[in-house]
N, C-alpha and C. Protein backbone atom coordinates (compact mmCIF):
# COMPACT_ATOMS: atom_id res chain seq x y z
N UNK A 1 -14.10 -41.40 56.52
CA UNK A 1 -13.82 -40.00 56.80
C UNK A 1 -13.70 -39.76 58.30
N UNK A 2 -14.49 -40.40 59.08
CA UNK A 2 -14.97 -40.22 60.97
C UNK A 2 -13.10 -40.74 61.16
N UNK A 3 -12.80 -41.79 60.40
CA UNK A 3 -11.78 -42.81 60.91
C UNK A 3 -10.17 -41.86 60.48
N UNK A 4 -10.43 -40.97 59.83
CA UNK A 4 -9.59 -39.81 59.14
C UNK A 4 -8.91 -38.92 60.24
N UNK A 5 -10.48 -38.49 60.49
CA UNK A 5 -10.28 -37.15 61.56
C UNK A 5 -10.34 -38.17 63.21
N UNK A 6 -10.46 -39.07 63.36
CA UNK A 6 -10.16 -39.51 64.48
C UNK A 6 -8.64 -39.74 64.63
N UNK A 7 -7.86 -40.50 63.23
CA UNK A 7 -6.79 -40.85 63.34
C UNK A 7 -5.50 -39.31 63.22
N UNK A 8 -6.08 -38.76 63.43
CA UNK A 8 -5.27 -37.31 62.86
C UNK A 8 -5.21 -36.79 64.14
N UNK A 9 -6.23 -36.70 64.80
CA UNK A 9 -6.60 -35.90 66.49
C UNK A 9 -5.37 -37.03 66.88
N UNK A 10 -5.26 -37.97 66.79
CA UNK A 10 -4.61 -39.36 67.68
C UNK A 10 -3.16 -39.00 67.63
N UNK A 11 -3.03 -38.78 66.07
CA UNK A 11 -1.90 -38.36 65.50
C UNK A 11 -1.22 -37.18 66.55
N UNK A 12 -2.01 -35.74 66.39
CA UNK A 12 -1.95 -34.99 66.98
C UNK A 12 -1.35 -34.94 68.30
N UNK A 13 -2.60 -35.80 69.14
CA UNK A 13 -1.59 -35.92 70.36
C UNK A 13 -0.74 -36.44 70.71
N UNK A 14 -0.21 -37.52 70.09
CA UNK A 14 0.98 -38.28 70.03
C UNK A 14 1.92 -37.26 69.37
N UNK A 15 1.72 -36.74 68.58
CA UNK A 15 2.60 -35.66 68.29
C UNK A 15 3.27 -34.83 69.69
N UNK A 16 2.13 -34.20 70.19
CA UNK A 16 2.30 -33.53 71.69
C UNK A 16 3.16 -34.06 72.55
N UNK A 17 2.52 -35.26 72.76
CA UNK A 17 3.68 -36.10 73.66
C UNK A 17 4.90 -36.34 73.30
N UNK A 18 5.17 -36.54 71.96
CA UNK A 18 6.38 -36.63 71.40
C UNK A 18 7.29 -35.75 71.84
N UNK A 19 6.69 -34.06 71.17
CA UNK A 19 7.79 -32.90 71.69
C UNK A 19 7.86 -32.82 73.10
N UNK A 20 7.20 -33.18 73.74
CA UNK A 20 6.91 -32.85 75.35
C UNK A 20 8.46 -33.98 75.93
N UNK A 21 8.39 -34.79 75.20
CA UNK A 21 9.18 -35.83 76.05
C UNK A 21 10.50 -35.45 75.67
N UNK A 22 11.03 -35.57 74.18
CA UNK A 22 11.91 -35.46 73.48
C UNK A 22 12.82 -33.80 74.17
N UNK A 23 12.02 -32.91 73.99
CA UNK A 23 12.82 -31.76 73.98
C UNK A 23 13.30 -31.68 75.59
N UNK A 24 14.45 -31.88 75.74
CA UNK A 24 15.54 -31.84 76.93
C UNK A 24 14.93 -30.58 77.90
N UNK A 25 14.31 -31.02 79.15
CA UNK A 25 14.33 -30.31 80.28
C UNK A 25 15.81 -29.67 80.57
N UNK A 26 15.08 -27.70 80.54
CA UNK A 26 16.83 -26.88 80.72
C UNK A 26 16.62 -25.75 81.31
N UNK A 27 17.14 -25.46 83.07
CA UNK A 27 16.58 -24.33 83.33
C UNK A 27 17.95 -23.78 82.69
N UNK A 28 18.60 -23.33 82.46
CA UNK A 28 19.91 -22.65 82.08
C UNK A 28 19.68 -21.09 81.30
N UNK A 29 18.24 -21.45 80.97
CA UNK A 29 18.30 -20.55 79.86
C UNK A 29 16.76 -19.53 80.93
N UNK A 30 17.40 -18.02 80.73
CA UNK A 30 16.30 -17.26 81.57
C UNK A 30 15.51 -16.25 80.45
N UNK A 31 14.87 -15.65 80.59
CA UNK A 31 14.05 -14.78 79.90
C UNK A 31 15.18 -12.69 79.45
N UNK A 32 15.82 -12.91 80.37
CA UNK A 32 16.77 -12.21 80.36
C UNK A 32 18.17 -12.43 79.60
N UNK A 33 18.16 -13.77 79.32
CA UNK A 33 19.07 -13.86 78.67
C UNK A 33 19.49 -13.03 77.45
N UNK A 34 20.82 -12.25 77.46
CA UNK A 34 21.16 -11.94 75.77
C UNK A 34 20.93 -13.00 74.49
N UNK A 35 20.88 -12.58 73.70
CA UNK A 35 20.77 -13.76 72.61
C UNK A 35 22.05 -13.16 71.62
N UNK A 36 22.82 -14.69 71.55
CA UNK A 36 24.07 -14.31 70.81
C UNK A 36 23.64 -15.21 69.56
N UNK A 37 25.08 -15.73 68.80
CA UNK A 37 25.09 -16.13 67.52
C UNK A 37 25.18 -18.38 68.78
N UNK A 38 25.87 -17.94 69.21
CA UNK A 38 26.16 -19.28 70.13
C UNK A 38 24.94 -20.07 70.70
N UNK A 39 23.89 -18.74 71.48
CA UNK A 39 22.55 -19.21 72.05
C UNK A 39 21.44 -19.86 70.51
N UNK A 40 21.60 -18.82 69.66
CA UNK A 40 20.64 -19.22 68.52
C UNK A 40 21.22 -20.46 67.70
N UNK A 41 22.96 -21.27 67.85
CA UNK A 41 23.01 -22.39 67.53
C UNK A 41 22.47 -23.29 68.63
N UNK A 42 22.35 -23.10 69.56
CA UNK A 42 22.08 -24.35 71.15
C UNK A 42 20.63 -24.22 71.21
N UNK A 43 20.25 -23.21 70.74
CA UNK A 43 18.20 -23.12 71.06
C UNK A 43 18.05 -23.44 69.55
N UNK A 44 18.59 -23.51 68.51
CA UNK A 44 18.25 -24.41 67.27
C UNK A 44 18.42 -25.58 67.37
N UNK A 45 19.45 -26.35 68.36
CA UNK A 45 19.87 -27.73 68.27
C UNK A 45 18.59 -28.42 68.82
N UNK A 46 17.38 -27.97 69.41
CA UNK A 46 16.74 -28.71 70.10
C UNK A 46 15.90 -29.92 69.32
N UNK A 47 15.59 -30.62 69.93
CA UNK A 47 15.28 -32.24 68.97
C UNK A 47 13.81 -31.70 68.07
N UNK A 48 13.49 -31.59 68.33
CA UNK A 48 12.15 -31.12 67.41
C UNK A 48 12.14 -30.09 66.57
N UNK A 49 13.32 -29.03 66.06
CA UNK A 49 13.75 -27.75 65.21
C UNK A 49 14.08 -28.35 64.06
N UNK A 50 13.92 -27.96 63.18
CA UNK A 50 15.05 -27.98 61.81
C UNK A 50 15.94 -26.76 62.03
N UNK A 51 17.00 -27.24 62.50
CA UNK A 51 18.57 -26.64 62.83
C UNK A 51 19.16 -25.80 61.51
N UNK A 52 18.89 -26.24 60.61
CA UNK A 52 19.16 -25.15 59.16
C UNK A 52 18.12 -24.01 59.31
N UNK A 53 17.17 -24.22 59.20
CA UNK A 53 15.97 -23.42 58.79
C UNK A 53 16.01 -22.59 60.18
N UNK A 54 15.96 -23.05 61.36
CA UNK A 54 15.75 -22.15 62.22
C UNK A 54 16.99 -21.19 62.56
N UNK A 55 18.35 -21.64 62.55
CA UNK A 55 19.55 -20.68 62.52
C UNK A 55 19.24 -19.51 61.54
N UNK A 56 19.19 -20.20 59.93
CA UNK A 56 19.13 -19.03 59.01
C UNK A 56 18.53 -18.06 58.97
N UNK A 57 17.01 -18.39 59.53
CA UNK A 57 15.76 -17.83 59.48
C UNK A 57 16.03 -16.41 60.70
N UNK A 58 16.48 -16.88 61.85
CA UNK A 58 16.77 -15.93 62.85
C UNK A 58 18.05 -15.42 62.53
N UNK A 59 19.22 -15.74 61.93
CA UNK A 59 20.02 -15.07 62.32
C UNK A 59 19.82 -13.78 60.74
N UNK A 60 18.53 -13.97 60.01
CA UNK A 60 18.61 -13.18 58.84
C UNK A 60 18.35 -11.83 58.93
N UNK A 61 18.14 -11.56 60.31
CA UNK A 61 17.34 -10.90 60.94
C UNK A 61 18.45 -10.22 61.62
N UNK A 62 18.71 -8.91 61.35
CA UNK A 62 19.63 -8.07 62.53
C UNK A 62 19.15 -8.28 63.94
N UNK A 63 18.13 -7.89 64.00
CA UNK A 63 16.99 -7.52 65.37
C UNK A 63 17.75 -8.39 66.45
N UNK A 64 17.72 -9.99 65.63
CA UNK A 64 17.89 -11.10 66.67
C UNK A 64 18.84 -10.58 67.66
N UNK A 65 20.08 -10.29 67.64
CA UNK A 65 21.22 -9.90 67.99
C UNK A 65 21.42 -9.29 69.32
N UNK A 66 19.98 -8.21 69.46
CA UNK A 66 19.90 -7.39 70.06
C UNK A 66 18.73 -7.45 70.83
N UNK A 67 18.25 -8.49 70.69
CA UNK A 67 17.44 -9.25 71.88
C UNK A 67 17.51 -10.19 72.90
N UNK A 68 17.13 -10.07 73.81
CA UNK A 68 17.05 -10.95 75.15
C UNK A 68 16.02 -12.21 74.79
N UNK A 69 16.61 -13.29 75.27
CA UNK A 69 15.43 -14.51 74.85
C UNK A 69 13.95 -14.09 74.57
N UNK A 70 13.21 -13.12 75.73
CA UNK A 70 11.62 -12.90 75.86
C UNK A 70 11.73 -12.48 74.53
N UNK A 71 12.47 -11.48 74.28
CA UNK A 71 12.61 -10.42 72.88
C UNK A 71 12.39 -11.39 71.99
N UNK A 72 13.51 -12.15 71.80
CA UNK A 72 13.49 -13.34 70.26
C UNK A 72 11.94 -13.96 70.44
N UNK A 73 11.79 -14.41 71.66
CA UNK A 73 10.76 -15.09 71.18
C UNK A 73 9.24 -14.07 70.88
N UNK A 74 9.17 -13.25 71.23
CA UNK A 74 8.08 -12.00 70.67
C UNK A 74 8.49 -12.37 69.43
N UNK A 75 9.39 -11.78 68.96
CA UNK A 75 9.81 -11.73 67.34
C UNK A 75 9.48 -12.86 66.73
N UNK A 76 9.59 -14.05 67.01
CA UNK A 76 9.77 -15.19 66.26
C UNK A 76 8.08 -15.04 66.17
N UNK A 77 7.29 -14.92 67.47
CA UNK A 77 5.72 -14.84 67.22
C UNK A 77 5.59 -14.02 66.03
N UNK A 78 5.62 -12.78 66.56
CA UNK A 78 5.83 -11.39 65.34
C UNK A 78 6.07 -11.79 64.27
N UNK A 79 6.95 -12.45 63.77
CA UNK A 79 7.49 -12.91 62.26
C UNK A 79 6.22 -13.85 61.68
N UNK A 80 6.22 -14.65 62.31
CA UNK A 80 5.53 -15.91 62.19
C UNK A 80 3.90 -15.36 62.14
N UNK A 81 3.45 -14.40 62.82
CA UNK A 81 1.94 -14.28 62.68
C UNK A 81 1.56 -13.51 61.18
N UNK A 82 3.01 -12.28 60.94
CA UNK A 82 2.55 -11.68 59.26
C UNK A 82 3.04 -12.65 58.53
N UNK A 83 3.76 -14.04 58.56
CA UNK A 83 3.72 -14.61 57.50
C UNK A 83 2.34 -15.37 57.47
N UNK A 84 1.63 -15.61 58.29
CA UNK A 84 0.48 -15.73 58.50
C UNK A 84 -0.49 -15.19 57.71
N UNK A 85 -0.78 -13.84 58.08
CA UNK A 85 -1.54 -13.54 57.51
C UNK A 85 -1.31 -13.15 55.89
N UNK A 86 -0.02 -12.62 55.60
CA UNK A 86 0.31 -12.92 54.17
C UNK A 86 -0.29 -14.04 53.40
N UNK A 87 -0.10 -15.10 54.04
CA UNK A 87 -0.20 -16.41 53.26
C UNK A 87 -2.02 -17.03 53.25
N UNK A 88 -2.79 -16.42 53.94
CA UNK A 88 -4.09 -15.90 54.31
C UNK A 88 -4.45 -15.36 53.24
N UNK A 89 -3.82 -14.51 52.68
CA UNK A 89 -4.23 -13.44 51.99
C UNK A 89 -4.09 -14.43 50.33
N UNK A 90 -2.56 -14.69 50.47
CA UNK A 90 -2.30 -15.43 48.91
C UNK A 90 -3.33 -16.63 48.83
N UNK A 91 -4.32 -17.21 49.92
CA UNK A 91 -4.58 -18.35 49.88
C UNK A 91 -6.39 -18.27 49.08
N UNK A 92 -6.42 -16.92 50.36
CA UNK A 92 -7.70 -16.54 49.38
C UNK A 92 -7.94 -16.42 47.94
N UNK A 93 -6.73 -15.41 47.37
CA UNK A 93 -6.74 -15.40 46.33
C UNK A 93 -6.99 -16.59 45.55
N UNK A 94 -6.08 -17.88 45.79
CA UNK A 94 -5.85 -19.20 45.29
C UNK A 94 -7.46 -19.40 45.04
N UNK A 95 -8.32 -19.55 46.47
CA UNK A 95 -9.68 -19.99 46.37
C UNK A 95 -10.35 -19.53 45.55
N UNK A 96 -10.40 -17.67 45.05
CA UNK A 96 -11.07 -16.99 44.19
C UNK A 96 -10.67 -17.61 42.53
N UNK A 97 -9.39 -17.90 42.50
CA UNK A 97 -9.02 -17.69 41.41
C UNK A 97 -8.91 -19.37 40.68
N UNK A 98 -8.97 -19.98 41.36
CA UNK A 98 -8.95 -21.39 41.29
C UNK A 98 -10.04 -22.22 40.20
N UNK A 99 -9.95 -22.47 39.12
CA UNK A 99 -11.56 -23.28 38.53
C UNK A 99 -11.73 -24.84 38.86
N UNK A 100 -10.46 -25.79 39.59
CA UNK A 100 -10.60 -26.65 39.62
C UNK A 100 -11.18 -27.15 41.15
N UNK A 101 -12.34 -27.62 41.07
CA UNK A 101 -13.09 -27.96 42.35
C UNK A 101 -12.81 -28.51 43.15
N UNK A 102 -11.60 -29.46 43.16
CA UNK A 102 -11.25 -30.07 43.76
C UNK A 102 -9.67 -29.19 45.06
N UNK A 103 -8.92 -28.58 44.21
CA UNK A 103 -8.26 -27.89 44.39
C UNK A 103 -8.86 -26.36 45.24
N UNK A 104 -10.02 -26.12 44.76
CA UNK A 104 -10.60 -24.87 45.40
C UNK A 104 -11.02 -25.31 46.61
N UNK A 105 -11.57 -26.57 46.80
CA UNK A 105 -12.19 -27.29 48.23
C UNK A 105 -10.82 -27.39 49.21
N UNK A 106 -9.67 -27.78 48.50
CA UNK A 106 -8.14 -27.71 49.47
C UNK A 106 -7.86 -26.45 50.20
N UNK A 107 -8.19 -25.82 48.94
CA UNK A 107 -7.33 -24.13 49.11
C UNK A 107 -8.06 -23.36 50.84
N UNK A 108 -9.74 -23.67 50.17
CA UNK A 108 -10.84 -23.49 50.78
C UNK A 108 -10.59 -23.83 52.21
N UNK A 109 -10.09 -25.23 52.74
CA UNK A 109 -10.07 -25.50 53.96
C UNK A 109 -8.73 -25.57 54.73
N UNK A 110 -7.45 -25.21 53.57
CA UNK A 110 -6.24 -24.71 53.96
C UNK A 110 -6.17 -23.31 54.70
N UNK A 111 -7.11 -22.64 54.14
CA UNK A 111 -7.46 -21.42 54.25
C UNK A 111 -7.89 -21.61 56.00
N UNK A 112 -8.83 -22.01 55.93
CA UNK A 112 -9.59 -22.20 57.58
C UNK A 112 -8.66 -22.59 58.69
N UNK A 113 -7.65 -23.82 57.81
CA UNK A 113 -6.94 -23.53 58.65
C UNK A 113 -6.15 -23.13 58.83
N UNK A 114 -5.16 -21.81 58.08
CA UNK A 114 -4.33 -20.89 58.26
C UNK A 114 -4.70 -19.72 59.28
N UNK A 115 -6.32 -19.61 59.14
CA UNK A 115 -6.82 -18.53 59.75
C UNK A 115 -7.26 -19.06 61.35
N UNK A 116 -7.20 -20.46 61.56
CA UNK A 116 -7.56 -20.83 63.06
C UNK A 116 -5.80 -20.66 63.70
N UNK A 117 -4.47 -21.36 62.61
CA UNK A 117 -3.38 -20.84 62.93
C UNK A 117 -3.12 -19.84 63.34
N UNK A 118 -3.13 -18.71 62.40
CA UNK A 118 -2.89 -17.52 62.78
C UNK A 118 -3.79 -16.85 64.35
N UNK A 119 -4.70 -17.05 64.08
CA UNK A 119 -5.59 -17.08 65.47
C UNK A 119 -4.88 -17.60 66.83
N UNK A 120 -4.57 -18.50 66.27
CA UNK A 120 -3.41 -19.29 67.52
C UNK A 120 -2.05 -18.75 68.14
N UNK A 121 -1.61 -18.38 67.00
CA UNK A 121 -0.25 -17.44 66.98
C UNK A 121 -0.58 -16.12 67.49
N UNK A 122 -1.44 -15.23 67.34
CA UNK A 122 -2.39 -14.13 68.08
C UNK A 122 -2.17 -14.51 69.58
N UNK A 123 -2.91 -15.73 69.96
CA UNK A 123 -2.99 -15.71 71.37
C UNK A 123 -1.98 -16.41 71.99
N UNK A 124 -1.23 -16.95 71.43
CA UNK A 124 0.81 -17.00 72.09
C UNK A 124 1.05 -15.43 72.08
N UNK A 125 1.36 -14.93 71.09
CA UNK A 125 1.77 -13.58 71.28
C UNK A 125 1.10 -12.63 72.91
N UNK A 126 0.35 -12.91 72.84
CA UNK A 126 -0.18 -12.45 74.06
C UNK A 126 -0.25 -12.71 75.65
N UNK A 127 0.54 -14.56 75.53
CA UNK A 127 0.40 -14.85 76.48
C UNK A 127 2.32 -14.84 76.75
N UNK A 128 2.91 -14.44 75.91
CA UNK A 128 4.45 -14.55 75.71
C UNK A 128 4.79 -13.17 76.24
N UNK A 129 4.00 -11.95 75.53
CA UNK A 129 4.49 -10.71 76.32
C UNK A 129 4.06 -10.71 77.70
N UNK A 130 2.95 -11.41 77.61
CA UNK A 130 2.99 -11.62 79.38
C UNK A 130 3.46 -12.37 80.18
N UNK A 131 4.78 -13.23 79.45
CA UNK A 131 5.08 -13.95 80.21
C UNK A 131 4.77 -15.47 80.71
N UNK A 132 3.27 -15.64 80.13
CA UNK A 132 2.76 -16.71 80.36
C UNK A 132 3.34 -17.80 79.89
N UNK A 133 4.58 -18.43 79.70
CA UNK A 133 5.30 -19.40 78.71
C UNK A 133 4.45 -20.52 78.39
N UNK A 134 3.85 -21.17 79.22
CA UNK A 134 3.85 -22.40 79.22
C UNK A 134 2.23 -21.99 77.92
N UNK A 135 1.28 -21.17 78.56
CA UNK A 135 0.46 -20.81 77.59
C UNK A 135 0.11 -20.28 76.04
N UNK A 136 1.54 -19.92 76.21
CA UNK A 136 2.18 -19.25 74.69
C UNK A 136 2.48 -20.57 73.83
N UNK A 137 3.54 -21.51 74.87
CA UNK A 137 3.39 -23.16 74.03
C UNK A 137 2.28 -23.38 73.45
N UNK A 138 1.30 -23.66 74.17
CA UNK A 138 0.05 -24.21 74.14
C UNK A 138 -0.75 -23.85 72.73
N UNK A 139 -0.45 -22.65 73.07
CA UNK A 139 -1.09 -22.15 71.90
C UNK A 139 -0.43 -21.72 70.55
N UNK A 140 0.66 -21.85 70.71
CA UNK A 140 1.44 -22.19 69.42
C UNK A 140 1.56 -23.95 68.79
N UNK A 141 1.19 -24.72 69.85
CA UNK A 141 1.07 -26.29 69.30
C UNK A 141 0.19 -26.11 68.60
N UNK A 142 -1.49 -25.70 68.87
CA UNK A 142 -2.76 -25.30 68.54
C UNK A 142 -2.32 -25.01 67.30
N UNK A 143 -1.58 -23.70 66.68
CA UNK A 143 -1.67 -23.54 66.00
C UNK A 143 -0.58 -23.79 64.50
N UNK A 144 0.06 -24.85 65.10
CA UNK A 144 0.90 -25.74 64.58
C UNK A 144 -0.02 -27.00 64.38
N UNK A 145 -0.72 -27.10 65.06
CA UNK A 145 -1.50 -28.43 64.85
C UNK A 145 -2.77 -28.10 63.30
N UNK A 146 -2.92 -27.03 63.57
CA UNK A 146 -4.15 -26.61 61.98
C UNK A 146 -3.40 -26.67 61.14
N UNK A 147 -2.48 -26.02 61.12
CA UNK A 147 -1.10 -26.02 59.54
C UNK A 147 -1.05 -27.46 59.40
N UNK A 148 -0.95 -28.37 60.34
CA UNK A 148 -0.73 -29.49 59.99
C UNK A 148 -1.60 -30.29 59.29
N UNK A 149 -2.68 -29.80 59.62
CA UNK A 149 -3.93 -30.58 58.96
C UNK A 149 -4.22 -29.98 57.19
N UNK A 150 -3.76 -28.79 57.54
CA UNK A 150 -3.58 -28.43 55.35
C UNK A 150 -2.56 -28.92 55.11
N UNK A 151 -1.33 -29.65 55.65
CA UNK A 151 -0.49 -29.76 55.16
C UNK A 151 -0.82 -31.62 54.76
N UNK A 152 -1.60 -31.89 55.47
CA UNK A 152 -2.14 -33.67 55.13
C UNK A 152 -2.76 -33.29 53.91
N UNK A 153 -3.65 -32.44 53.77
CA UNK A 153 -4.83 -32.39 52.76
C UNK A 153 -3.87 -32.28 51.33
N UNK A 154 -2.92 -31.82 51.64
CA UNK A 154 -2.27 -31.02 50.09
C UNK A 154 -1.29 -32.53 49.48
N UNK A 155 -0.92 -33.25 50.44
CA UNK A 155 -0.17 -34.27 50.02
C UNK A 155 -0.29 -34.67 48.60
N UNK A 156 0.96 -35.59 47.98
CA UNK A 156 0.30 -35.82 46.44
C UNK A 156 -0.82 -34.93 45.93
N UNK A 157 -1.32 -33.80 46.19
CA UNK A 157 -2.15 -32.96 45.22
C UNK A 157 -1.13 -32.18 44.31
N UNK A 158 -2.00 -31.67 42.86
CA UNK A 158 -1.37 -31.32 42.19
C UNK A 158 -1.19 -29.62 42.40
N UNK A 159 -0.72 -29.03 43.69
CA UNK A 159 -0.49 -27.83 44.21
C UNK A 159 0.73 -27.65 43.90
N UNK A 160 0.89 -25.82 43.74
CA UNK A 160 2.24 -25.26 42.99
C UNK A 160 2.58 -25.31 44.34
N UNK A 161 4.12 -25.62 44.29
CA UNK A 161 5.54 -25.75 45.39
C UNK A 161 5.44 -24.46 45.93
N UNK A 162 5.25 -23.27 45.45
CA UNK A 162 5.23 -22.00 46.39
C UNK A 162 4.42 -22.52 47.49
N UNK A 163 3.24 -23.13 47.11
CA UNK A 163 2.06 -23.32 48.43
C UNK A 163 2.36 -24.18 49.25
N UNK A 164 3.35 -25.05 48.48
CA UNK A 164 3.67 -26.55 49.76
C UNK A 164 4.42 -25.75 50.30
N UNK A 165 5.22 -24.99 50.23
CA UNK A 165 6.61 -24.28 50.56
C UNK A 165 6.08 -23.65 51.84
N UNK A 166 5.30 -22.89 51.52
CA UNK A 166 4.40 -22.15 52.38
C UNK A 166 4.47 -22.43 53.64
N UNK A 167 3.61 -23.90 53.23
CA UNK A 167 2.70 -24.49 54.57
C UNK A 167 4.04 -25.21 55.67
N UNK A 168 4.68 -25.56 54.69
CA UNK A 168 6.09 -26.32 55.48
C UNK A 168 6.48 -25.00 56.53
N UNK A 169 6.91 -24.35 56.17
CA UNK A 169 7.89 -22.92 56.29
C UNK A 169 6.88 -22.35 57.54
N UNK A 170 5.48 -21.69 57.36
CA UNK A 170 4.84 -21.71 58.48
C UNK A 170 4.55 -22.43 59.69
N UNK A 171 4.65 -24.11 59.23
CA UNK A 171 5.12 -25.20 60.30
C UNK A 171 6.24 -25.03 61.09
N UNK A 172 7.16 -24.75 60.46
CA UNK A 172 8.53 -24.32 61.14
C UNK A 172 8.20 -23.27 62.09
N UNK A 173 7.80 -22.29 61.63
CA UNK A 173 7.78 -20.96 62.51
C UNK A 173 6.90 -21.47 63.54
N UNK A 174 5.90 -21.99 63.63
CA UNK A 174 5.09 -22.60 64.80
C UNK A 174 5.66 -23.07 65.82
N UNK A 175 6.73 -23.64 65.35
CA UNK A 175 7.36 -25.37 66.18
C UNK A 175 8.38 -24.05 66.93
N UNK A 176 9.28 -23.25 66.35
CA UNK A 176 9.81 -22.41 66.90
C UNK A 176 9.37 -21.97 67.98
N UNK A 177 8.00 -21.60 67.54
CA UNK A 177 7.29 -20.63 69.22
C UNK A 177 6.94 -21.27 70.23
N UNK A 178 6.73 -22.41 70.32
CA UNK A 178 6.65 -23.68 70.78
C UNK A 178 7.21 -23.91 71.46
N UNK A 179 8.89 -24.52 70.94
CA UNK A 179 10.41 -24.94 71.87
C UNK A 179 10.58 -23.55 72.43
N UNK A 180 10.66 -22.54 72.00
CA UNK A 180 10.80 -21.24 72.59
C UNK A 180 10.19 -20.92 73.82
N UNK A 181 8.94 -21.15 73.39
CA UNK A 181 8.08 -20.76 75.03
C UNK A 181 8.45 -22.06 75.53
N UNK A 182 8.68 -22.89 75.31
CA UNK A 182 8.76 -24.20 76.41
C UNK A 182 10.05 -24.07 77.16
N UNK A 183 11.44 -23.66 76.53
CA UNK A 183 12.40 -23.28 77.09
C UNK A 183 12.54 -21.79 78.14
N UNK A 184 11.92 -20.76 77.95
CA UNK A 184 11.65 -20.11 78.61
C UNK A 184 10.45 -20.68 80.03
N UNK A 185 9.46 -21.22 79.58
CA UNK A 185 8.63 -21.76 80.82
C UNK A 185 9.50 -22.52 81.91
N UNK A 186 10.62 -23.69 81.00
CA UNK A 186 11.41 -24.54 81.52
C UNK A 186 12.20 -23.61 82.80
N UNK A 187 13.18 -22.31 82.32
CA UNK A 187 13.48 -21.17 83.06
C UNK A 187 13.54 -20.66 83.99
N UNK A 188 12.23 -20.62 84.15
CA UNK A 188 11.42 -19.21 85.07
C UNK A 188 11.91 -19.51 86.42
């Protein structure tokens, strides 16, 4: 179990380093920028996005259109923290309603960590309207990094696809706020 959670933290930061290296240094892009249909294909292309999911996801959204990069990326926080807590909410339920012990112990610590996520996504949001980019990253990895850890636990378990769906889909929105603030920090 010690050799679990050691190899997962390891994981983790190698993860870090991964996006850190991979995603293309770009001042090009400013905080002022308009956001068109063109910018949201070139800030989806980045190596660490799912390029389907993140186009669709933003462009489903009138709002996008009519925002300046800082704007999108508030929003993308914004979006991403009530699916948060939505899925908080459905998860509890899962735990209440659950008789199988094994499955309630998942739900149970999926839960913890949806709610240290969302927590995470809270304090990007805060450090994004202020501007703070590089801190808004930070703390959107954070909280990309807890999703990740329910998303190990659920593997091969016998969990309904709404919930894997979930946890994937909230991963996404993480990784978003992430390249987002990192491209804006990149910017400044």
């Amino acid at each position: 179990m010690a050799f679990t959670c050691v190899t997962r933290n390891m994981f983790s930061v190698l993860h870090l380093l991964i996006l850190i290296s991979i995603t293309p240094l770009s001042s090009s892009y400013t905080p002022s920028d308009k956001v068109t249909k063109e910018l949201v294909v070139q800030l989806c292309s980045k190596p660490s996005l799912y390029k389907n999911f993140c186009i669709s996801w933003l462009l489903s959204d009138p709002k996008t259109l009519t925002l300046d990069l800082h704007g999108l990326l508030g929003m993308v926080i914004q979006k991403t923290e009530g699916f948060g807590d939505k899925t908080i909410k459905m998860t509890e339920g899962l735990v209440n309603t659950t008789t199988d012990p094994k499955l309630k112990m998942i739900y149970g610590l999926c839960l913890t960590d949806y709610e240290m996520s969302t927590k995470g996504i809270e304090v990007a949001k805060g450090y994004a309207s202020s501007k703070v980019y590089f801190s808004a990253y930070m703390s959107a990895y954070k909280a990309q990094n807890s999703i990740s850890d329910c998303e190990t636990l659920i593997e091969a378990q016998p969990i309904p696809a709404y919930f894997s769906r979930r946890v994937v889909m909230f991963e996404r929105m993480c990784i978003l706020g992430m390249v987002f603030s990192k491209v804006l920090n990149e910017g400044k």
